[in-house]
C-alpha atoms as a PDB file:
ATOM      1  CA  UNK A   1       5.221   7.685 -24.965  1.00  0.00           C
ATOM      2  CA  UNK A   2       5.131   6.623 -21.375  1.00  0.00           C
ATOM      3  CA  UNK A   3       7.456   9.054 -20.307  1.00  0.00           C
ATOM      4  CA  UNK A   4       5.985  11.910 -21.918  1.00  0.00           C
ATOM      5  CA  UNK A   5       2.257  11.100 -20.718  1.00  0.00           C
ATOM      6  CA  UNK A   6       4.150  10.727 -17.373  1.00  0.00           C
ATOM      7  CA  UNK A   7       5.862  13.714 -17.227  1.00  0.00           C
ATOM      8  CA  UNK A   8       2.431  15.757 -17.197  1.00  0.00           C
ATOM      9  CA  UNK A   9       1.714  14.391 -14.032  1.00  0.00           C
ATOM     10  CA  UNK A  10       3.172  16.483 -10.930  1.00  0.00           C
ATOM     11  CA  UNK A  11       5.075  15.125  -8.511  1.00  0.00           C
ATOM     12  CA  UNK A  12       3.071  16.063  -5.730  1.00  0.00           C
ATOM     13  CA  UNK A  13      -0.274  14.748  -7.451  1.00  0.00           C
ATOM     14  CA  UNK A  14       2.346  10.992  -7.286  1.00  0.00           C
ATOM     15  CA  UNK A  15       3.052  12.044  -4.025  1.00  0.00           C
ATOM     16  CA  UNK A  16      -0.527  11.603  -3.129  1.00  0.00           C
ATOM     17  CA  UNK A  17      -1.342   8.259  -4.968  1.00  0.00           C
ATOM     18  CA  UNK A  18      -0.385   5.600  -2.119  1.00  0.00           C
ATOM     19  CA  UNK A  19       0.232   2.061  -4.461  1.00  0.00           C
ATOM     20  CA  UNK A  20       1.713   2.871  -7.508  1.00  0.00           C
ATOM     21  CA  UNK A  21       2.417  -0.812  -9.216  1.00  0.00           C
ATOM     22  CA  UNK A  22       2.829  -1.630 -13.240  1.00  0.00           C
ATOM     23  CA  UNK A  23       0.467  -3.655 -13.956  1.00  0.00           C
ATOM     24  CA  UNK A  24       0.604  -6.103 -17.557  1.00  0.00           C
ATOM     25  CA  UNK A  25      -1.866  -5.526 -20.718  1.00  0.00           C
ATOM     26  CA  UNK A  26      -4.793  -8.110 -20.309  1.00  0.00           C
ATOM     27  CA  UNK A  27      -5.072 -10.511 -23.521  1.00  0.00           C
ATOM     28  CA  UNK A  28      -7.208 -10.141 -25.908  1.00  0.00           C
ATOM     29  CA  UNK A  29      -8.861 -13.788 -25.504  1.00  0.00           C
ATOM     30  CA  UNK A  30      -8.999 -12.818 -22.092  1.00  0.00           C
ATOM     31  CA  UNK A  31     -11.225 -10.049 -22.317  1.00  0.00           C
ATOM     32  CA  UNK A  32     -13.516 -11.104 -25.398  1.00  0.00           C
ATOM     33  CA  UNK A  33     -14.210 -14.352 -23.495  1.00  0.00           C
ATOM     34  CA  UNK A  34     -17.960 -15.332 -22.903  1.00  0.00           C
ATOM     35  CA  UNK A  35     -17.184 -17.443 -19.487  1.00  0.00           C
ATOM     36  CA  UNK A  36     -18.262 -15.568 -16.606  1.00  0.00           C
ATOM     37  CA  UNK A  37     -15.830 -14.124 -14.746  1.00  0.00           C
ATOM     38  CA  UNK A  38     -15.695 -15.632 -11.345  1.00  0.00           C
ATOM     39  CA  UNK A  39     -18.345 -13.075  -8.944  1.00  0.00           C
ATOM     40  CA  UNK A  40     -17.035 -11.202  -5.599  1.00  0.00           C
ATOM     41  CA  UNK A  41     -19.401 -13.731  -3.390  1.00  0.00           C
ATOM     42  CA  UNK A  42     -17.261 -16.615  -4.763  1.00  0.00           C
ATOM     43  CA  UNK A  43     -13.588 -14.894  -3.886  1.00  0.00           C
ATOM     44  CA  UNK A  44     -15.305 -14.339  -0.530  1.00  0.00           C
ATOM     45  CA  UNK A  45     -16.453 -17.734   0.260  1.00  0.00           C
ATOM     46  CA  UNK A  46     -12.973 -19.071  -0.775  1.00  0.00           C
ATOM     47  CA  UNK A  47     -11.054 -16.270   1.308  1.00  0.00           C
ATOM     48  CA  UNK A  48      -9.826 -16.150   4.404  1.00  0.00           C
ATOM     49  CA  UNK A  49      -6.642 -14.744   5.584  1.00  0.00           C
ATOM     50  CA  UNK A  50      -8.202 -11.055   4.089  1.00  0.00           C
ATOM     51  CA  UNK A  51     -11.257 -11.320   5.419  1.00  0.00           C
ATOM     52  CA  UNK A  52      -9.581 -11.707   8.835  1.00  0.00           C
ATOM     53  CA  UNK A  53      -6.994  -9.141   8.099  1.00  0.00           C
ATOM     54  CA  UNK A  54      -9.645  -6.777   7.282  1.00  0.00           C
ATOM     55  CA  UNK A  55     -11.089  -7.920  10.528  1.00  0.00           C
ATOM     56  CA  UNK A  56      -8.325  -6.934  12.417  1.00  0.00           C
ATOM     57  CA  UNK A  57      -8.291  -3.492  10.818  1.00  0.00           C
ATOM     58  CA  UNK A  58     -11.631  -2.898  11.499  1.00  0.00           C
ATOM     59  CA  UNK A  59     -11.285  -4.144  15.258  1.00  0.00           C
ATOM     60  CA  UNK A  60      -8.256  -1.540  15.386  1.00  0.00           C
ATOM     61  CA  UNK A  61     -10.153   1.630  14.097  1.00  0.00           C
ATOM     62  CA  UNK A  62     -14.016   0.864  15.243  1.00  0.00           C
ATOM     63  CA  UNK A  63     -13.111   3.489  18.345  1.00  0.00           C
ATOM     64  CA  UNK A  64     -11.834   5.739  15.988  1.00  0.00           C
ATOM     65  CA  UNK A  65     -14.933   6.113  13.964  1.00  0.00           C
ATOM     66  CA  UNK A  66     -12.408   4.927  10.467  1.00  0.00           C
ATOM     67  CA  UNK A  67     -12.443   2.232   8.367  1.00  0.00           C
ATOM     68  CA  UNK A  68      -9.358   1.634   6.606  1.00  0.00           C
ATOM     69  CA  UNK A  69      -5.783   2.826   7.378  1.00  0.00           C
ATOM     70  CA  UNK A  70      -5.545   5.631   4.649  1.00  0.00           C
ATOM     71  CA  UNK A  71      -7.576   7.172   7.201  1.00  0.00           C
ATOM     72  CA  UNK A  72      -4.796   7.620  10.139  1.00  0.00           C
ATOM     73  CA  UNK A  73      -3.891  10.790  11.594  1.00  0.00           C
ATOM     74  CA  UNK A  74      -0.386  11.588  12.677  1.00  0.00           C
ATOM     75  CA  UNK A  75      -1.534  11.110  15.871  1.00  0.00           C
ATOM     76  CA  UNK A  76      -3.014   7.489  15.110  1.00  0.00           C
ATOM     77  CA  UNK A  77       0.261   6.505  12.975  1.00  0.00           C
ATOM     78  CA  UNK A  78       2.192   6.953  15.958  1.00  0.00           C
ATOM     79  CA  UNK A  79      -0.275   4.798  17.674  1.00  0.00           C
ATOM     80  CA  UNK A  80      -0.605   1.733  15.306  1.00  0.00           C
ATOM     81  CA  UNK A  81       2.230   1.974  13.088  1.00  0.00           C
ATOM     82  CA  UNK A  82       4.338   1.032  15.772  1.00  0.00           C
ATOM     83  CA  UNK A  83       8.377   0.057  14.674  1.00  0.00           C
ATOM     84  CA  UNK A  84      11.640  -1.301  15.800  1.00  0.00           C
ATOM     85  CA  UNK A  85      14.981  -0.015  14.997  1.00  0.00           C
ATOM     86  CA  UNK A  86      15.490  -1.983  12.441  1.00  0.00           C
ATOM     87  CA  UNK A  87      12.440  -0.312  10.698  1.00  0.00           C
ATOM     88  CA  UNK A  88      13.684   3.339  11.382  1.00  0.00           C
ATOM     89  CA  UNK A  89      16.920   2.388  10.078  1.00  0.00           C
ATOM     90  CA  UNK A  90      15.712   1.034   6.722  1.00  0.00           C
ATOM     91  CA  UNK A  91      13.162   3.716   6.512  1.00  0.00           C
ATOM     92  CA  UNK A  92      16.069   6.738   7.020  1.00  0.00           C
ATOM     93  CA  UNK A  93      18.195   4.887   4.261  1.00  0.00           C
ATOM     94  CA  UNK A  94      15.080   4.925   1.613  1.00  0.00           C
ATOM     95  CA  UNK A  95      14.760   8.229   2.243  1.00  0.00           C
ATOM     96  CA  UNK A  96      18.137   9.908   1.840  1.00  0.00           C
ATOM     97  CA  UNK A  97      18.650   7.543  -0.920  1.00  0.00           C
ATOM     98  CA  UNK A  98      15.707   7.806  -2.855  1.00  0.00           C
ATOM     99  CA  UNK A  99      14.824  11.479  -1.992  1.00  0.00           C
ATOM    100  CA  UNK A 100      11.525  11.054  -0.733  1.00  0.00           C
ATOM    101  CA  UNK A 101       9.095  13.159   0.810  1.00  0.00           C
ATOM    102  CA  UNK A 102       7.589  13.771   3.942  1.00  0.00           C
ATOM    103  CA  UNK A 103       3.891  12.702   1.941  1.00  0.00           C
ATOM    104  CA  UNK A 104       5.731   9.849   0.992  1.00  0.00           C
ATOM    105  CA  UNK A 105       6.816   8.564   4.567  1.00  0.00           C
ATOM    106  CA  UNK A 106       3.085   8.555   5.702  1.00  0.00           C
ATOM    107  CA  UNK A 107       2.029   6.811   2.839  1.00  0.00           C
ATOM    108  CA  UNK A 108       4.865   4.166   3.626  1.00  0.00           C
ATOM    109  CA  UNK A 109       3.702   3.859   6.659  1.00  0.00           C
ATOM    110  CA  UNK A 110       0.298   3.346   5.997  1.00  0.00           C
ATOM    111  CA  UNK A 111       0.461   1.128   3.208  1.00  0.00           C
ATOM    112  CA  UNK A 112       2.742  -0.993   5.359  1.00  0.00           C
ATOM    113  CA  UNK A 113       0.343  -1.290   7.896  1.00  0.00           C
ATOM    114  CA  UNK A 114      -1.695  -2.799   6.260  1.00  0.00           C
ATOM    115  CA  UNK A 115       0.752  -5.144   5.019  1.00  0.00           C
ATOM    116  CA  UNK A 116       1.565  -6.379   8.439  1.00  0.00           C
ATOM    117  CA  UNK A 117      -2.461  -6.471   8.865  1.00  0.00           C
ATOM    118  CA  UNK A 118      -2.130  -9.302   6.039  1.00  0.00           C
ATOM    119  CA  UNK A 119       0.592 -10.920   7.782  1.00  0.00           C
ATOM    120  CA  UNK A 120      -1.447 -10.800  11.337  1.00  0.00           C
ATOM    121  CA  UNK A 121       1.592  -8.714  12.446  1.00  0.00           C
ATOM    122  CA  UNK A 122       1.037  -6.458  15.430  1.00  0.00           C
ATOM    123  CA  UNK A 123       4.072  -4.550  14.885  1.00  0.00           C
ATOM    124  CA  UNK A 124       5.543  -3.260  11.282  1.00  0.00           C
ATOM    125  CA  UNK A 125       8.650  -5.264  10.487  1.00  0.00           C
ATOM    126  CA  UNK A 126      11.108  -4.250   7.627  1.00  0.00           C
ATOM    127  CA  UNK A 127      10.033  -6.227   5.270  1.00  0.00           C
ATOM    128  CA  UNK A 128       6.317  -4.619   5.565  1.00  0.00           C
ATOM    129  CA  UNK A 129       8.508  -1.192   4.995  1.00  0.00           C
ATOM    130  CA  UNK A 130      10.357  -3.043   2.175  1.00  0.00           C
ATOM    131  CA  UNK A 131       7.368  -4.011   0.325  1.00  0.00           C
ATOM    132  CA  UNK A 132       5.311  -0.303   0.962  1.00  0.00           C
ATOM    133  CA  UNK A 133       8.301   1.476  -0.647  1.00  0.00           C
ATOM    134  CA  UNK A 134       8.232  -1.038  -3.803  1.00  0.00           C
ATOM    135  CA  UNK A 135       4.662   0.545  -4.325  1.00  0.00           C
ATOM    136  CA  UNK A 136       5.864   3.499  -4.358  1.00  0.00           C
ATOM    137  CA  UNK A 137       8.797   3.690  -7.179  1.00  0.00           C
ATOM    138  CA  UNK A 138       6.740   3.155 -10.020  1.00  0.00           C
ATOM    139  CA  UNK A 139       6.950   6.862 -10.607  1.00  0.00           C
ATOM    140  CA  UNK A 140      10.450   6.629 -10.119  1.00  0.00           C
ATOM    141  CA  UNK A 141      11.012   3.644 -12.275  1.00  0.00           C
ATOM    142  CA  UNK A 142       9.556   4.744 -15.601  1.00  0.00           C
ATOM    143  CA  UNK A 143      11.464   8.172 -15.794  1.00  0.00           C
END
């Protein structure tokens, strides 16, 4: 059933979904519980390390006039996503190997961005790249 509801989807619409990621069936008990789920102003208080990643993002694209790094231009990816050759040569391998698309590398890039903005990492390492291309195979992994 999964691969048939799947299959009506186009790859290009994928293409232009940045995160894909499986995510499990809540329980039952979970969802028909009467405690209060805990509230955004709680997760906020207790926070932290996003608050201050989002921080940094912010800091980065405040002359910009953006707010989040789905917003980058070609342009501004050159600018911010900055890489080393390690990075280029793991990103050339993905590609040839897993046939993806020219969409697909900004999206990488993007997503992994803001993976090294979790890790308060100026620079995109490969394991930023690593984890940004994981989000994108569940569209490959269900075929």
């Amino acid at each position: 059933m999964i691969v048939r509801y799947r299959s009506k989807i186009s790859g290009p619409l994928m293409d232009k979904i940045d995160i894909n990621i499986a995510v499990p069936a809540v329980k039952y008990r979970e969802i028909s519980s009467e405690e209060p789920a805990e509230g955004s102003d709680s997760i906020r208080r207790r926070g932290g390390w996003w608050i201050e990643a989002r921080e940094r993002q912010l800091a980065r694209l405040r002359p910009h006039k953006l707010f989040c790094n789905a917003q980058l231009s070609q342009k501004l990816i050159k600018k911010y996503c900055t890489r080393d050759g390690d990075v280029e040569v793991l990103l050339e391998s993905a590609f040839r190997r897993l046939s993806l698309s020219a969409r697909a590398y900004t999206r990488i890039l993007k997503v992994a961005r803001t993976i090294a903005n979790l890790e308060a990492s100026e620079n995109i390492r490969p394991v930023h790249i690593s984890e940004a291309i994981q989000y994108r195979m569940l569209d490959r992994v269900i075929q």
